[in-house]
N, C-alpha and C. Protein backbone atom coordinates (compact mmCIF):
# COMPACT_ATOMS: atom_id res chain seq x y z
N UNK A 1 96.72 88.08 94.20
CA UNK A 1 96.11 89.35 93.89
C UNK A 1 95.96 90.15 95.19
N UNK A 2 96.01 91.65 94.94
CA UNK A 2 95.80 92.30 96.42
C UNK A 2 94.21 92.79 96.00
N UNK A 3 93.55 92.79 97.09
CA UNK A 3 92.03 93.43 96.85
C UNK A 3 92.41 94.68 97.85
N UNK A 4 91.66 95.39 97.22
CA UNK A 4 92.25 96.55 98.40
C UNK A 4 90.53 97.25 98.86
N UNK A 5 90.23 97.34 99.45
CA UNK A 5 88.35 97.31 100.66
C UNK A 5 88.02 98.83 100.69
N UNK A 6 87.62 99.83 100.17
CA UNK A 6 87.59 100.78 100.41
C UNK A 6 86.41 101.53 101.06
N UNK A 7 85.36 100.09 101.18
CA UNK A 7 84.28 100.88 101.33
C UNK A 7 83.49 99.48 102.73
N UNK A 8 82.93 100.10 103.63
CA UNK A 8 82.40 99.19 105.12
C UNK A 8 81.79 98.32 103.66
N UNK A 9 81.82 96.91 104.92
CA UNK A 9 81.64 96.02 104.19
C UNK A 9 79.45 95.96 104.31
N UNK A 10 79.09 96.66 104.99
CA UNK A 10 77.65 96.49 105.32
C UNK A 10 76.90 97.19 103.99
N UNK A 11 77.70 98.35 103.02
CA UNK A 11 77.57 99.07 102.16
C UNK A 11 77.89 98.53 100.65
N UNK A 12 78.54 97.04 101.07
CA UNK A 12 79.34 96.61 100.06
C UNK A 12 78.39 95.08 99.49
N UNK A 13 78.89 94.41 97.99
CA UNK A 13 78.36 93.25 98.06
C UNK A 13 79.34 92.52 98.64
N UNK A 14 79.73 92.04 100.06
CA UNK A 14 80.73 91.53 100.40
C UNK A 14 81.13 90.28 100.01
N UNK A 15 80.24 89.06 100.25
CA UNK A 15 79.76 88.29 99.92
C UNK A 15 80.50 87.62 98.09
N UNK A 16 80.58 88.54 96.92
CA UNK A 16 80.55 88.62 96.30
C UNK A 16 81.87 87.90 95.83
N UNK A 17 82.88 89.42 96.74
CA UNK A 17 84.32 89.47 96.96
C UNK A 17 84.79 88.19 97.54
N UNK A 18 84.23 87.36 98.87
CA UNK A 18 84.55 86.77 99.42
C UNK A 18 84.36 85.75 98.86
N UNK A 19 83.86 85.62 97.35
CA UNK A 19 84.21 84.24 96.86
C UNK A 19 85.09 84.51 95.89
N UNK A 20 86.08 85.09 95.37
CA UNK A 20 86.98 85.67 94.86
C UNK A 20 88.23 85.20 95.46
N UNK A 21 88.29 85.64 97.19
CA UNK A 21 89.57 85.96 97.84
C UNK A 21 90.00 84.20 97.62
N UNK A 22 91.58 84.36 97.77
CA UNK A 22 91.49 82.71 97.86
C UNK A 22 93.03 82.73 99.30
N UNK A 23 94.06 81.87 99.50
CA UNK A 23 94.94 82.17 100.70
C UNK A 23 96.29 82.38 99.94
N UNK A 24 96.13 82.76 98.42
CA UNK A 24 97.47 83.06 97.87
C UNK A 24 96.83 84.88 97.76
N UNK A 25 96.34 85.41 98.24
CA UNK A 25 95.81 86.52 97.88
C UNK A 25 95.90 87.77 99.42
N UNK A 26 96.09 88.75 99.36
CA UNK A 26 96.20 89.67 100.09
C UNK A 26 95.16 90.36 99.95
N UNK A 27 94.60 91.38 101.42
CA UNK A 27 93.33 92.46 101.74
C UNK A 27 93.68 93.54 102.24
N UNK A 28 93.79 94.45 101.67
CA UNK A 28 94.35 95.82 102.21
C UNK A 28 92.76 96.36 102.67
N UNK A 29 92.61 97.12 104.17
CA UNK A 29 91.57 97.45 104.22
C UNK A 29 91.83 99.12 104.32
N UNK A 30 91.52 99.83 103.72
CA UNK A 30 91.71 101.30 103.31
C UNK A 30 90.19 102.00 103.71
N UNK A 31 90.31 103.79 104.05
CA UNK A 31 89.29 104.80 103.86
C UNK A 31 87.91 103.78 105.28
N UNK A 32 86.87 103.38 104.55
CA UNK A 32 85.91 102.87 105.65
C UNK A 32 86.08 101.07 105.40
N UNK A 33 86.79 100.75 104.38
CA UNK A 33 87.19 99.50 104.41
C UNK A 33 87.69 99.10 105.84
N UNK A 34 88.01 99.64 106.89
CA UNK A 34 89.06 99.37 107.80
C UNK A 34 87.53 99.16 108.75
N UNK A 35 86.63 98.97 108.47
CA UNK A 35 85.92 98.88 109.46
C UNK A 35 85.74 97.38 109.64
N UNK A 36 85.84 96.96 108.42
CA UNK A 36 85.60 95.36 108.45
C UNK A 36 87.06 94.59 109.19
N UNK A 37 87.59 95.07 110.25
CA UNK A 37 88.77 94.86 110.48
C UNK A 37 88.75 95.01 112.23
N UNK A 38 87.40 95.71 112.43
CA UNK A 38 87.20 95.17 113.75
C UNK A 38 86.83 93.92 114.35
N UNK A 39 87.29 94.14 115.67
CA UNK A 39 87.08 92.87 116.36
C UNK A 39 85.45 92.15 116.08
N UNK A 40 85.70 91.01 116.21
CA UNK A 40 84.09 90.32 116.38
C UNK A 40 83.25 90.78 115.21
N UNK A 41 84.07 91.28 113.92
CA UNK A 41 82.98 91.39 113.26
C UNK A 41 82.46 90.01 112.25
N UNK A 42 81.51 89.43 111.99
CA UNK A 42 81.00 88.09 111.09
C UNK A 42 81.80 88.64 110.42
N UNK A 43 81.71 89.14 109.80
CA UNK A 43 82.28 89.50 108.00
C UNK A 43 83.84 89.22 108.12
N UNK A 44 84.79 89.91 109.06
CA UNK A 44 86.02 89.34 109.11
C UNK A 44 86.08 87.88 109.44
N UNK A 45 85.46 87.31 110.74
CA UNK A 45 85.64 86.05 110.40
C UNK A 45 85.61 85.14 109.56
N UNK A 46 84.80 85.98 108.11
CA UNK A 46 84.51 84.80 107.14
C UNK A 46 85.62 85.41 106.00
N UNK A 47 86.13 86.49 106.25
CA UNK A 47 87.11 86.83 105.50
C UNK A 47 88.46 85.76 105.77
N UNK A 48 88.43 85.59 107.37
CA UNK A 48 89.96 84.89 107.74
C UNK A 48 89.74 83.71 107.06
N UNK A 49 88.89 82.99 106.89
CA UNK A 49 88.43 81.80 106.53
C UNK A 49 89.22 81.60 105.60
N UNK A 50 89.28 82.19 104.61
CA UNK A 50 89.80 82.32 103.10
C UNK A 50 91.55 81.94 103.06
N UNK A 51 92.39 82.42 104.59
CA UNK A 51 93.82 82.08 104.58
C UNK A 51 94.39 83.63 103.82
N UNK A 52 93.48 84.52 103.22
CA UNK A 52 94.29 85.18 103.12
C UNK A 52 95.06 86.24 104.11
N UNK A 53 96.15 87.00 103.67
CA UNK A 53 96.48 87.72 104.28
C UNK A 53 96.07 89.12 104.91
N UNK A 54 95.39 89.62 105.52
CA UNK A 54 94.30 90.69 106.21
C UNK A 54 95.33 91.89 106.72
N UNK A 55 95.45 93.51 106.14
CA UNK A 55 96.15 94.31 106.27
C UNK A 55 95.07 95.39 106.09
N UNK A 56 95.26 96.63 107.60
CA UNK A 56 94.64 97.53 107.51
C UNK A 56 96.04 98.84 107.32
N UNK A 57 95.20 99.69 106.98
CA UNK A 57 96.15 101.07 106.98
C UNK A 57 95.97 101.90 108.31
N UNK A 58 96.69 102.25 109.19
CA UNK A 58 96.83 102.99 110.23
C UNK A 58 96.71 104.11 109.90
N UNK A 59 96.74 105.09 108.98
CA UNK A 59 96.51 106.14 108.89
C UNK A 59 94.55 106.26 108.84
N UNK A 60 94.24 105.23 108.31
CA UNK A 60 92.64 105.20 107.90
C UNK A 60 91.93 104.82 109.44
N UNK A 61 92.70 103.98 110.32
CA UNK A 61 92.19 103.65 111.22
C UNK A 61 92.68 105.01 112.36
N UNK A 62 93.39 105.47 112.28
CA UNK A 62 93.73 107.01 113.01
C UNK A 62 92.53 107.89 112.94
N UNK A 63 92.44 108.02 111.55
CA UNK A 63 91.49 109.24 111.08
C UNK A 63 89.92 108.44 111.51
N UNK A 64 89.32 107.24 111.80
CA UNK A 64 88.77 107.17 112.38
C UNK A 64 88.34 106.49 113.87
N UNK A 65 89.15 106.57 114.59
CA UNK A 65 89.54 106.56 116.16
C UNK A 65 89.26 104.82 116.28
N UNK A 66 89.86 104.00 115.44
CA UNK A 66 89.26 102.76 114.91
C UNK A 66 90.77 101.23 116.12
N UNK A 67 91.29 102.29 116.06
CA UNK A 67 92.61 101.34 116.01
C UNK A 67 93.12 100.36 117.24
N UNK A 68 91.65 100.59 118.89
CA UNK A 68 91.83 99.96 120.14
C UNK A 68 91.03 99.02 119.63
N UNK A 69 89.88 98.90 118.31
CA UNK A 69 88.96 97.84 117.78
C UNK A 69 89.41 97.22 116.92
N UNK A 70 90.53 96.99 116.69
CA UNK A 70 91.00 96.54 115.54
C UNK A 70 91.35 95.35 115.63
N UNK A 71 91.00 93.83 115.37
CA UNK A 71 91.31 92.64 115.15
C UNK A 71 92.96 92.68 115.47
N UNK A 72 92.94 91.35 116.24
CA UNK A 72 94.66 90.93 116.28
C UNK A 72 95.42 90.29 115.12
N UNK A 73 94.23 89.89 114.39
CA UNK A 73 94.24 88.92 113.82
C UNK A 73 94.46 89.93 111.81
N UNK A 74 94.30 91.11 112.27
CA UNK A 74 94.66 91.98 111.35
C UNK A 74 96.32 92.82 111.59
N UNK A 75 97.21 93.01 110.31
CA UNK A 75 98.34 93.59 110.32
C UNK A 75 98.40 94.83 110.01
N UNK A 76 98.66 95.65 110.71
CA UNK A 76 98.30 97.23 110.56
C UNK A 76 99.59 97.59 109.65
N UNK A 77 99.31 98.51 108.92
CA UNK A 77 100.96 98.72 107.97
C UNK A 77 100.32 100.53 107.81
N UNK A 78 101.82 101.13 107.26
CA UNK A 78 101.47 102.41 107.03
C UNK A 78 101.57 102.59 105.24
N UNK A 79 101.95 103.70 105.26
CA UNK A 79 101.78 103.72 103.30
C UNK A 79 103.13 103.25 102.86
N UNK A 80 104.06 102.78 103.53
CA UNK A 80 105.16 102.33 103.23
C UNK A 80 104.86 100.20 103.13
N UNK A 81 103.92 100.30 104.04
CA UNK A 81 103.50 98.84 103.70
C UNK A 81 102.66 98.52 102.78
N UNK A 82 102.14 99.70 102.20
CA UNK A 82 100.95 99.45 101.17
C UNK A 82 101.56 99.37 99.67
N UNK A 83 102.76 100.63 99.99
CA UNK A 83 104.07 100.34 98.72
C UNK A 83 104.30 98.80 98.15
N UNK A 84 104.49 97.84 99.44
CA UNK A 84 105.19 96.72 99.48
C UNK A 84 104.42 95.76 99.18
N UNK A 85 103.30 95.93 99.41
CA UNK A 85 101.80 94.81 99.05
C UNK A 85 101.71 94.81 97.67
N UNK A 86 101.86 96.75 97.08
CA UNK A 86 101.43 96.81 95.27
C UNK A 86 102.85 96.08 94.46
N UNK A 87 103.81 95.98 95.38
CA UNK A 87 104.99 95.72 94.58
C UNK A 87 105.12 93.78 94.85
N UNK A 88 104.37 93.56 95.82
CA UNK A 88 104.16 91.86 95.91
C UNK A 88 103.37 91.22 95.08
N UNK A 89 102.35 91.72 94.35
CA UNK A 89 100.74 91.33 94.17
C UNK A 89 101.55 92.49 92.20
N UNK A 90 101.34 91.59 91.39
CA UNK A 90 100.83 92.56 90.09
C UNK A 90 99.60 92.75 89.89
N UNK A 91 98.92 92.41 90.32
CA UNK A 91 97.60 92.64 89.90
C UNK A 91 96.70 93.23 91.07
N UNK A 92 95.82 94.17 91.26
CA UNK A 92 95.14 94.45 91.92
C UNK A 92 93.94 94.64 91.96
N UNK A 93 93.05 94.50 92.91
CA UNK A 93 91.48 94.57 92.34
C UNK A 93 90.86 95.83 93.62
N UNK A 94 90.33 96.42 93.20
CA UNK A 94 89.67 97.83 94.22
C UNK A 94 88.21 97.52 94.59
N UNK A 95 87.73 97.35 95.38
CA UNK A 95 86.54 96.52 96.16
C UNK A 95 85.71 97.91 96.98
């Protein structure tokens, strides 16, 4: 499944999601989702935990000057990679 993060995870029930994600599953982090995608944040570390695959959008992290904080450990893609995630994943869930 792709979950796709649209909203900071401090605003979110994160927690919730993160027993959901499993390591056959993909995270698109979109809009203020991309915040949970900085470095050192708890919440990503317990996201990596999971094995899944962790993808932010560069356009979201542009528009907020996000992208020198951005986890290594996250894959930045543009809307041409986000094409390729909806066309990997049939099913999607919006978080």
């Amino acid at each position: 499944m792709l979950y796709t993060v649209g909203r900071s995870p401090y605003h979110d029930d994160f927690n919730a999601m993160l027993g959901l994600v499993s390591d056959a599953d993909d995270v698109l982090l979109i809009q203020n989702g991309v915040l949970l995608g900085i470095s050192d944040n708890h919440h990503l570390a317990e996201l990596l935990q999971t094995g899944a695959g962790i993808y932010a959008l560069q356009e979201d992290l542009d528009a907020r000057g996000l992208v020198e904080q951005i986890s290594d450990r996250v894959m930045v893609i543009d809307y041409s990679g986000f094409v390729s995630l909806t066309v990997k994943h049939q099913q999607n869930f919006a978080w």
